[in-house]
Every structure is written in C-alpha cells, then in structure tokens.
Protein backbone atom coordinates (compact mmCIF):
# COMPACT_ATOMS: atom_id res chain seq x y z
CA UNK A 1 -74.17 4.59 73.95
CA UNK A 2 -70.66 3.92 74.59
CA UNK A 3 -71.15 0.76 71.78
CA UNK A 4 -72.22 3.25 69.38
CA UNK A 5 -69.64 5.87 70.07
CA UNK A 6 -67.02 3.03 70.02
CA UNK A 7 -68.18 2.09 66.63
CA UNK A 8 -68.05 5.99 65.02
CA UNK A 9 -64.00 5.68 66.16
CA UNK A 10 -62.84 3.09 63.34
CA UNK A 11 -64.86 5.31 60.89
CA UNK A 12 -63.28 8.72 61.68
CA UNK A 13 -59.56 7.47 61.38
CA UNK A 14 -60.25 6.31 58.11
CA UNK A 15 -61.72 9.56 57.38
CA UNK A 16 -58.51 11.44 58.28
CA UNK A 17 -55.61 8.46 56.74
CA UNK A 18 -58.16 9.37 53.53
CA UNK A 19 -57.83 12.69 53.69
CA UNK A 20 -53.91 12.78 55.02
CA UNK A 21 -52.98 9.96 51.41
CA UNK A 22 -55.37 12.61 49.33
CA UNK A 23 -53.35 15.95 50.79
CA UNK A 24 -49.40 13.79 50.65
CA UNK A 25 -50.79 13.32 46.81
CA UNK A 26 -51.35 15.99 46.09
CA UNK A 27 -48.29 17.67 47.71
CA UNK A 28 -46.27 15.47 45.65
CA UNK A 29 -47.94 16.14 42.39
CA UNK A 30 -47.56 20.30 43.29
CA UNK A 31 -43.82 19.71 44.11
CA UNK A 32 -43.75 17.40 41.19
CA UNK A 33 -45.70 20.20 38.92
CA UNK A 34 -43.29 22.77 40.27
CA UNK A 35 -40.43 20.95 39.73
CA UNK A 36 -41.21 20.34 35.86
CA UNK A 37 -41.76 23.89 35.46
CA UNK A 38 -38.24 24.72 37.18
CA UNK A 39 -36.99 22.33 35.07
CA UNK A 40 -38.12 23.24 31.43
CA UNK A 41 -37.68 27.62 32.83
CA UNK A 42 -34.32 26.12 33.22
CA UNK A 43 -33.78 24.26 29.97
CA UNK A 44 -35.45 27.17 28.39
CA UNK A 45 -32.85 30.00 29.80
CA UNK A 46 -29.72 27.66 29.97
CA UNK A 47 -28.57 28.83 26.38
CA UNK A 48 -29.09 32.83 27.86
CA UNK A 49 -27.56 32.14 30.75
CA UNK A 50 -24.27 30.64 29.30
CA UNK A 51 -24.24 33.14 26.19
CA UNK A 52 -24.74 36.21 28.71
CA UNK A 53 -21.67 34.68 31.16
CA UNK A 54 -19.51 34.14 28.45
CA UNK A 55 -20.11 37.28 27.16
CA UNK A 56 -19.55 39.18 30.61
CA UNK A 57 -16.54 37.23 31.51
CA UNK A 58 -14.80 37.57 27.71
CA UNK A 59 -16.03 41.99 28.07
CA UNK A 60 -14.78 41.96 31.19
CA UNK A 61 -11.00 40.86 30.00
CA UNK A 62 -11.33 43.02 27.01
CA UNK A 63 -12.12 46.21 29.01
CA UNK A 64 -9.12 45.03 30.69
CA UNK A 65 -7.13 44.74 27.83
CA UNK A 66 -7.88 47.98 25.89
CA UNK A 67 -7.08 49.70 29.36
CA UNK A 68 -3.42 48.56 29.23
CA UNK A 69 -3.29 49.20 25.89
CA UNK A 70 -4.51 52.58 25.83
CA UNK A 71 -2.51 53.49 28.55
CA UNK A 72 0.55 52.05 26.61
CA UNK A 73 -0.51 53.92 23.44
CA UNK A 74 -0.93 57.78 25.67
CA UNK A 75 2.55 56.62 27.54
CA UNK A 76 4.03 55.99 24.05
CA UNK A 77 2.84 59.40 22.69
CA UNK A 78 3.57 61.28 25.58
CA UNK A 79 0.29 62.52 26.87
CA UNK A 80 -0.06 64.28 29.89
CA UNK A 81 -0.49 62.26 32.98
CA UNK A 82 -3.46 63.81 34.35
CA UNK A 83 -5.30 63.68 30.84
CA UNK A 84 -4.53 60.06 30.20
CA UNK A 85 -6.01 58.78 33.82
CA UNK A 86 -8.93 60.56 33.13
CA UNK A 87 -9.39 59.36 29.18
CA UNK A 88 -8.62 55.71 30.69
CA UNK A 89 -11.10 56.20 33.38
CA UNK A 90 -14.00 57.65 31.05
CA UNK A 91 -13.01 55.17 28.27
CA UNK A 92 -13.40 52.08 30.74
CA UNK A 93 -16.59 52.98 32.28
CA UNK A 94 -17.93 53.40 29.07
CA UNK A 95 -17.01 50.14 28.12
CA UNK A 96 -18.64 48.40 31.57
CA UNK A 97 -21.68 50.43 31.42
CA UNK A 98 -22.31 49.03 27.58
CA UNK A 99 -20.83 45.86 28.58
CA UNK A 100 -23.61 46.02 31.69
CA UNK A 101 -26.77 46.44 29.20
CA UNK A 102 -25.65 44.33 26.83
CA UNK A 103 -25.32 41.68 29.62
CA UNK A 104 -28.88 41.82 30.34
CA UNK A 105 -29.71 41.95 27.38
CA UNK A 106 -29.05 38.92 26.67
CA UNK A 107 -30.63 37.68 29.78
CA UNK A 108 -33.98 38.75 27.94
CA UNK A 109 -34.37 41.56 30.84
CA UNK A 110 -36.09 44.74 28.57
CA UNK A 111 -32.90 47.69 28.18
CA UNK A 112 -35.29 50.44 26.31
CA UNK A 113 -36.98 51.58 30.08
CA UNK A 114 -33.37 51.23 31.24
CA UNK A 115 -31.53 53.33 28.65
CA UNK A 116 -34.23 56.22 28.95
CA UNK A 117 -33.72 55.85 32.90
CA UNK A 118 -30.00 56.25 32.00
CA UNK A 119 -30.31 59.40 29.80
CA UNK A 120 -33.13 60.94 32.30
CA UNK A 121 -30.36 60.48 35.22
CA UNK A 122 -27.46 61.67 33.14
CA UNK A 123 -29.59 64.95 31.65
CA UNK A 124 -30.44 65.66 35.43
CA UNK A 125 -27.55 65.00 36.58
CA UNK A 126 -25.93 67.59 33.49
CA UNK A 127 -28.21 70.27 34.13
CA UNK A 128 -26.68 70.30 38.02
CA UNK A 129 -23.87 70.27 37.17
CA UNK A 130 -23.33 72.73 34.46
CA UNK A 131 -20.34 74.65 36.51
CA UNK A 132 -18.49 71.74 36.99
CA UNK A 133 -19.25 70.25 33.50
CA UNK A 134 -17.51 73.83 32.47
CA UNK A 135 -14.31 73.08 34.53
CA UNK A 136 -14.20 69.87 33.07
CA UNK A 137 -13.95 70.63 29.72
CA UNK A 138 -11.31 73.52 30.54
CA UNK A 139 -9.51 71.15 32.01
CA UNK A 140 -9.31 69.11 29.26
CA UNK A 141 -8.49 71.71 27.27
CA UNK A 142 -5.62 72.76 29.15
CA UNK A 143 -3.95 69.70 29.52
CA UNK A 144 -4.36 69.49 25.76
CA UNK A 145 -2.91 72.99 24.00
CA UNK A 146 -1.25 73.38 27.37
CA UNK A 147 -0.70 77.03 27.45
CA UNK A 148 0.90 76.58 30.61
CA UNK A 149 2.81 73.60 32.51
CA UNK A 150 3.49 72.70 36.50
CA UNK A 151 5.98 75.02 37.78
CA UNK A 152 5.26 78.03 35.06
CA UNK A 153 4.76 80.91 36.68
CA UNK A 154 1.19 82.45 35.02
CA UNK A 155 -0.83 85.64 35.78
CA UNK A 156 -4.97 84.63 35.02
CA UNK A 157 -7.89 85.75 36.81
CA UNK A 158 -6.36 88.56 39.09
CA UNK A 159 -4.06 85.96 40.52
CA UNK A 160 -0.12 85.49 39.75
CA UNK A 161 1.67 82.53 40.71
CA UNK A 162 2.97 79.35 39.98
CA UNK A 163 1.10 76.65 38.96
CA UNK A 164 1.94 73.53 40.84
CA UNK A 165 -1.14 71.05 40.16
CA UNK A 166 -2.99 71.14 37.21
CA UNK A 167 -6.38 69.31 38.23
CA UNK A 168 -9.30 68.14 35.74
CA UNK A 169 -11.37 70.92 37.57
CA UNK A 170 -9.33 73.18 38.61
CA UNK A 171 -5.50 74.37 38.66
CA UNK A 172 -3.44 75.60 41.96
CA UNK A 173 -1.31 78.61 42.23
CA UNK A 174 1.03 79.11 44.60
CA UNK A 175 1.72 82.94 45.28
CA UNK A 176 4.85 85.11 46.10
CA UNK A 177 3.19 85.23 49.76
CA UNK A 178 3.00 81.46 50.31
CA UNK A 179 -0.96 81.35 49.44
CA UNK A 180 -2.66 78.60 47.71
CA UNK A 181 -5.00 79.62 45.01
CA UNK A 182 -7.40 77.69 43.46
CA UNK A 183 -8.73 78.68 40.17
CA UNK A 184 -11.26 76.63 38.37
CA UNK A 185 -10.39 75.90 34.81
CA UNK A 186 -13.41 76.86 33.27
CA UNK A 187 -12.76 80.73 33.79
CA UNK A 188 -8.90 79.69 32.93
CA UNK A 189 -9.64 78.55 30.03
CA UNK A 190 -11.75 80.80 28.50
CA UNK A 191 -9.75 83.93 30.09
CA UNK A 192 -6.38 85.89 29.06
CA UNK A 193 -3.30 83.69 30.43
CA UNK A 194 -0.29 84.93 30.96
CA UNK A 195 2.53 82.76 30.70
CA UNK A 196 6.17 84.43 32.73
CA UNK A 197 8.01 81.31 32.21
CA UNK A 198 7.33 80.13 28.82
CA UNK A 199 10.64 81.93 27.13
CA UNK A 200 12.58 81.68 30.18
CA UNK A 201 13.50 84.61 30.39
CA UNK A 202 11.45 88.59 30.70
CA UNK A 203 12.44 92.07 30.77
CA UNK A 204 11.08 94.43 33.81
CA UNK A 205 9.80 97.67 33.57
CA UNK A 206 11.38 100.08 36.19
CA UNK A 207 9.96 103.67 36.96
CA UNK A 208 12.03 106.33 38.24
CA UNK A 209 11.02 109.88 37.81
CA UNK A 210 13.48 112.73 37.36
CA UNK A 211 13.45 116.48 38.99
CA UNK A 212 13.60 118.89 35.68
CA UNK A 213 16.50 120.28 37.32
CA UNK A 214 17.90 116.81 36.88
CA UNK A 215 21.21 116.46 33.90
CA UNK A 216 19.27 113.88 32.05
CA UNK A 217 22.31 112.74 29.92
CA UNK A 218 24.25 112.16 32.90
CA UNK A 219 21.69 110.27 34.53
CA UNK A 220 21.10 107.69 31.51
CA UNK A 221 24.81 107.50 31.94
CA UNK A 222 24.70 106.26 35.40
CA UNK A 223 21.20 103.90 35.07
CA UNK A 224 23.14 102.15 32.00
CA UNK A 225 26.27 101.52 33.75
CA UNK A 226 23.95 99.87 36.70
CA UNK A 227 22.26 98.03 34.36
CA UNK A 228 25.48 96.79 32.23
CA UNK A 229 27.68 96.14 35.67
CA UNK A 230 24.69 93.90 37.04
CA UNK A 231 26.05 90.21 36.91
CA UNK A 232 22.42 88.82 36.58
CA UNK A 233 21.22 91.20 33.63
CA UNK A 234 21.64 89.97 30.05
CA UNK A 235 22.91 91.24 27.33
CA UNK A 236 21.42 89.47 25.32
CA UNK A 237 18.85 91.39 24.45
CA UNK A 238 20.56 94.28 25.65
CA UNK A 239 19.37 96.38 29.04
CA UNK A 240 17.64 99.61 27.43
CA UNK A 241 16.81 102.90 29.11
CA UNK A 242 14.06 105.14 27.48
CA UNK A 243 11.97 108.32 28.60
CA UNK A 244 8.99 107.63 28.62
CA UNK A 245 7.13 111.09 29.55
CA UNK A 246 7.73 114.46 30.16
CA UNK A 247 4.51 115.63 32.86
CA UNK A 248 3.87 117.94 35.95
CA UNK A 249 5.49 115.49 38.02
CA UNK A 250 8.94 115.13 36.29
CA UNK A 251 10.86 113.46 34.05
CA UNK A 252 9.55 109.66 33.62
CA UNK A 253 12.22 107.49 32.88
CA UNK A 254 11.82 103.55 32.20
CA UNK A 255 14.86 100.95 32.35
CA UNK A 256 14.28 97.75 31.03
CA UNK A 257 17.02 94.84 32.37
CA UNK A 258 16.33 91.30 30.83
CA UNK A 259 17.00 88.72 33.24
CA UNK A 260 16.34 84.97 33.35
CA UNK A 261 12.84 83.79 34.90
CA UNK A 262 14.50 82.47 38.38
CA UNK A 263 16.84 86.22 38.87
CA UNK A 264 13.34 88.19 37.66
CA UNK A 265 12.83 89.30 41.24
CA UNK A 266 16.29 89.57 42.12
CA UNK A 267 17.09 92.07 39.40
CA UNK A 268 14.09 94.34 39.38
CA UNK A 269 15.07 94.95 43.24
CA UNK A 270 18.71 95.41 43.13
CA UNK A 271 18.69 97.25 39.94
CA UNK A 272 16.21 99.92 41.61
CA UNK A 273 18.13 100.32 44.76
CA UNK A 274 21.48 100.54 43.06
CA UNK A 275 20.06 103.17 40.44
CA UNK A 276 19.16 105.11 43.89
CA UNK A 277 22.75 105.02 44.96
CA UNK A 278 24.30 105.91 41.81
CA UNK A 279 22.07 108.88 41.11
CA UNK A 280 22.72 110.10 45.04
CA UNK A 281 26.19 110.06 44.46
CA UNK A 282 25.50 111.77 41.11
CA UNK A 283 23.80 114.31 42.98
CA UNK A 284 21.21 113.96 40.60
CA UNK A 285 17.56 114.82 42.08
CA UNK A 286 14.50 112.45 41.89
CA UNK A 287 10.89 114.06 42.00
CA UNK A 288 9.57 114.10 44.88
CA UNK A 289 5.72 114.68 44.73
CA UNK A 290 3.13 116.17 42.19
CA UNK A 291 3.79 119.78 42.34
C-alpha cells in the first residue's frame, strides 16, 4: 500500500506544476491583453487629451487676460467701483464655466445632459431667489444712472439718511440718530428717491403761526431781518417770507432760508429760535392753540 501511495506522489506534483505553468500563462496573456488595450485606449485619446490641455491651459490665461483688461477698460472710463467688481466677477465666471464644458468636450465626455442639468439648477435656483434677483438688478441700476452717491443724504422708503455703502443688494443709511438702515435696492429702485445733497444746497420750510391780534407787517419786518442777519443763510436765492393761510388757528406764516447742505440743520434751528426772540421783544403774539 505504501508502494502504491508512493507512486500516486510523482503524479500529483505534475498535476499541480501543469496546472500552476497553465494559470502563470494565462496571467501573462490577461496582463498582456490588458495591457494592449491600455495601450491602443491610450493612443486612441492621446490627441483629446493634449487638444483638451492645451485648450484649458491657453482659456485659462485668456480669462486671465480679458480680466485685467476689462478692469483697465471700467478704470479708464470711470465706472463705479462696486459695479466693475461685480461685471469682472460675472464676466469671468462666465468665461470658466464655458471654458469648463468646452473642456470636456473635447474629452468626448457628452455636455447636452450637462447643459440641461445646468439650466434645471440655474431655473431652480432663479425661482428661489426671485427677491434677491430683484435687489440685484436695482443694484445695478443704481450704480448705473446713480441717482444718488456715498455720502448724499436721500429720503426713500420712509427712511432719511445718508447713504454710506452702496451694496449690489442693498444700500445703507445712516440716520440723524446714529441708526444703520438697510434698504434693499429693489424697492429703491423702483421707489420715489429723494436726493438732499444733489444741488448742494436746499431751502427749509419754517412754520410759525400768528395771533390775529398780531401787526403782521411788523412781524415780516422782524422774520426778514433774522433771516438776512443770519451768517449761514444765502442770499443767493434770497431768504423769502410768505403767508401761507389765514384759518381758525391764526395767521400761518412760512419763511424759507436757503442754506448750504452741511448748515441745513443748523439754520432751520437757529433761525426758529431767533424768530422767537425777535417777535418777544416785538411784543408780537404767537397762537397759542386751536380756539
């Protein structure tokens, strides 16, 4: 028995060095198989490869280049600074997302799914944002007819102050009372604006109401003289003093001082209290009450 087993032992190893030759062939014509086909998918892409690399490395230094020169051309014609960061900015992602698809592209990839992917997301992404897409676009507008600059003082949506940021969405105020406002330029835009500071200088419209037992002549006499001795009035355009109605209540009198944009609070006050004065030593009577 052990004869017989001893003879089955040659026969088994050359069983398995048959089988281990047969599986190292054939592992060396799969690598060999595998290797031709990397070889000719290589051969085959190399000119798409190259063309697509040059082409992303010579749009890349183009996008660069129209950046600068944009930039120079909005410097040169004296765009606002806000508008031409954002122009640049919109203008060069353009560029790299069409620089992007034609990239692939050229790599063979399929850009049709991609694009409608693209305008799905950017529809979606619209319809969210509608209220922002709104400010946007006043924005734009604003920094473009520029009905008002940074440091104007403005009066638009309830809200007066002076504008010191003018934002792509919205546009700060900063109130009489220290008070940040934020208003967002689509209302702006499309709203009434007014503008305080774009002549440089206004004229107020002071109230004072006369007793009926008041001499009216003598008290036009006195509000001019306040007006015309007033260092920070103009007269140019003259201070003017008019009556505007006779009620129940009195004798409604209206003087209107011009003064530049930066004295505009100054006057109004002074000009009222020192009317006060001059009509007290006058001994000229202001109404009261409603009778």
């Amino acid at each position: 028995m052990f004869v017989r087993c001893y003879t089955y032992v040659p026969y088994f190893c050359l069983q398995i060095q048959s089988f281990m030759k047969r599986a190292t062939d054939l592992s060396l014509f799969t690598l060999d198989s595998y290797w031709d086909d990397f070889v000719k998918l290589l051969l085959s892409y190399s000119p798409k490869v190259v063309s697509a690399l040059i082409i992303l490395i010579i749009g890349i230094y183009a996008i660069r280049f129209t950046n600068r020169m944009v930039k120079k051309i909005m410097l040169r014609r004296d765009f606002d600074p806000t508008l031409s960061k954002f122009l640049a900015d919109s203008l060069i992602w353009s560029l790299r997302v069409l620089l992007f698809i034609t990239f692939i592209s050229k790599l063979g990839i399929e850009t049709s799914s991609f694009v409608a992917i693209l305008g799905a997301a950017g529809l979606a992404v619209g319809l969210s944002l509608q209220g922002s897409l709104a400010n946007l676009a006043g924005g734009v507008l604003i920094i473009l007819f520029k009905p008002f600059r940074v440091n104007d003082t403005i009066e638009a949506q309830g809200v007066v102050g002076q504008v010191i940021e003018i934002q792509i969405f919205v546009t700060k105020l900063l109130t009489a009372s220290n008070q940040t406002v934020f208003i967002p330029n689509g209302g702006l835009s499309n709203g009434t604006i007014i503008n305080y500071s774009l002549e440089g200088k206004r004229r107020a419209d002071l109230n004072i109401v006369l007793a009926y037992s008041a001499d009216l002549h003598l008290a036009k006499q006195r509000l001019m003289a306040v007006m015309n001795e007033h260092p920070a009035v103009l007269q140019d355009p003259a201070p003017s003093l008019v009556v505007q109605d006779l009620s129940e209540t009195g004798i409604h009198v209206v003087l209107r001082p011009w003064a530049l944009n930066a004295d505009f609070g100054k006057v109004s006050s002074e000009v009222l209290e020192q009317s006060k004065t001059a009509l007290d030593l006058a001994e000229i009577l202001l109404q009261s009450g409603k009778k």
